[in-house]
C-alpha atoms as a PDB file:
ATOM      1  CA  UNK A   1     -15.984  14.184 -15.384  1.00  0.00           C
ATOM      2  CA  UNK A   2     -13.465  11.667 -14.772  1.00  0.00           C
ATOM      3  CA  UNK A   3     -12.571  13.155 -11.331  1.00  0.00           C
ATOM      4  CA  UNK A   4     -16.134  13.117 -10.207  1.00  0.00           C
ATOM      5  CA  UNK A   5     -16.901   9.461 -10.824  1.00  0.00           C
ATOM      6  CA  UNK A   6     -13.924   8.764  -8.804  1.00  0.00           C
ATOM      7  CA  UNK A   7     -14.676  10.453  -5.725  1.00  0.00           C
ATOM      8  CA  UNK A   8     -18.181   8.779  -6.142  1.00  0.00           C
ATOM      9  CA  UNK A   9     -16.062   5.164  -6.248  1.00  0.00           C
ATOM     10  CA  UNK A  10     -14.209   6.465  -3.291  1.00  0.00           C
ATOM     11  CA  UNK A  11     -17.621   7.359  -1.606  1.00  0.00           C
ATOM     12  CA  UNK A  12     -19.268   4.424  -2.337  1.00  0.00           C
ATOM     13  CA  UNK A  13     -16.057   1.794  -1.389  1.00  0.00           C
ATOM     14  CA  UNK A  14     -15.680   3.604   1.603  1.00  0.00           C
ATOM     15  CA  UNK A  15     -19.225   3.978   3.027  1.00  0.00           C
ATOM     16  CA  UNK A  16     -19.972   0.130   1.891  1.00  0.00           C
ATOM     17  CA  UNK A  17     -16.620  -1.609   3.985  1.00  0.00           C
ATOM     18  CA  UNK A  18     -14.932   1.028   5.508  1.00  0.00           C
ATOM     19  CA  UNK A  19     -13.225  -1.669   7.988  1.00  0.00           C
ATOM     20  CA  UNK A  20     -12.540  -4.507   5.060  1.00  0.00           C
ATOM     21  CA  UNK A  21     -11.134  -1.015   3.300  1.00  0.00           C
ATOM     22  CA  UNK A  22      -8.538  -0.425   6.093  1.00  0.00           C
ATOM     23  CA  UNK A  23      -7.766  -3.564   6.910  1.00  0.00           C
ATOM     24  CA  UNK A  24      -6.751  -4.190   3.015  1.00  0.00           C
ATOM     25  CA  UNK A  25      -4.989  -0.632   2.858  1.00  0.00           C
ATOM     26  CA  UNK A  26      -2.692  -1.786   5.998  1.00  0.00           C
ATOM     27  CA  UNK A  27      -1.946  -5.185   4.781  1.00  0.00           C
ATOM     28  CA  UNK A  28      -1.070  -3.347   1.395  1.00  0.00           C
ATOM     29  CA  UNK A  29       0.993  -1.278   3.608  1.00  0.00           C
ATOM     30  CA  UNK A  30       2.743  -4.094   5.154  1.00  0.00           C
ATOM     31  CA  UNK A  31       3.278  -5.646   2.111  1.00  0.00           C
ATOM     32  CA  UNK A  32       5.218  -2.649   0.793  1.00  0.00           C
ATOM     33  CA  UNK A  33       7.464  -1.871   4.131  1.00  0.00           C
ATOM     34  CA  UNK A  34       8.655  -5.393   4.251  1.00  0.00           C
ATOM     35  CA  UNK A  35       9.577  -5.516   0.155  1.00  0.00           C
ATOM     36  CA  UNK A  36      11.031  -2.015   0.573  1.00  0.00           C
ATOM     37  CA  UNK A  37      13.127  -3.318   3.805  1.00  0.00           C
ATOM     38  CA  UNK A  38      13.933  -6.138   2.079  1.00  0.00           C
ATOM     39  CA  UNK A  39      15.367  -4.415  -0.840  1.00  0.00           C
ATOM     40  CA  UNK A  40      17.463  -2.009   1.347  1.00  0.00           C
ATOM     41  CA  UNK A  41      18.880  -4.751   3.233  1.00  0.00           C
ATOM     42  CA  UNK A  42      20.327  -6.376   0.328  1.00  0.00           C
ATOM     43  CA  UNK A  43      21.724  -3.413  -0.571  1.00  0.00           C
ATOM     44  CA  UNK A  44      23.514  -2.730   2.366  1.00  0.00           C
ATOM     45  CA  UNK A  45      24.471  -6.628   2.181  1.00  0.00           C
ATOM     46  CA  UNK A  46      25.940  -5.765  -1.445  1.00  0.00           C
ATOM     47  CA  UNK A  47      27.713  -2.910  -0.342  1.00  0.00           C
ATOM     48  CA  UNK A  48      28.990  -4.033   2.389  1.00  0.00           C
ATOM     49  CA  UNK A  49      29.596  -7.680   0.945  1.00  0.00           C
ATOM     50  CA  UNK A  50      32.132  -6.969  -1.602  1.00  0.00           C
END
């Protein structure tokens, strides 16, 4: 039950603003690479610091 009313959200999200859907999923995705380089920078920086 619960997996069919998601794939109808999916459906419906995706058919209404596919482009406004993508565009959000890649800024989402941009947001994520730059915390995740972030974070592995100052790790290197604290490893390498000390």
């Amino acid at each position: 039950m619960q997996q069919q009313g998601r794939t109808t959200f999916i459906d419906i999200t995706s058919s209404s603003s596919s482009f406004s859907s993508s565009s959000v999923m890649a800024e989402i995705g941009v947001d994520v690479f730059t915390v995740s380089l972030r974070s592995a920078v100052e790790m290197l920086s604290m490893c390498y610091g000390e």
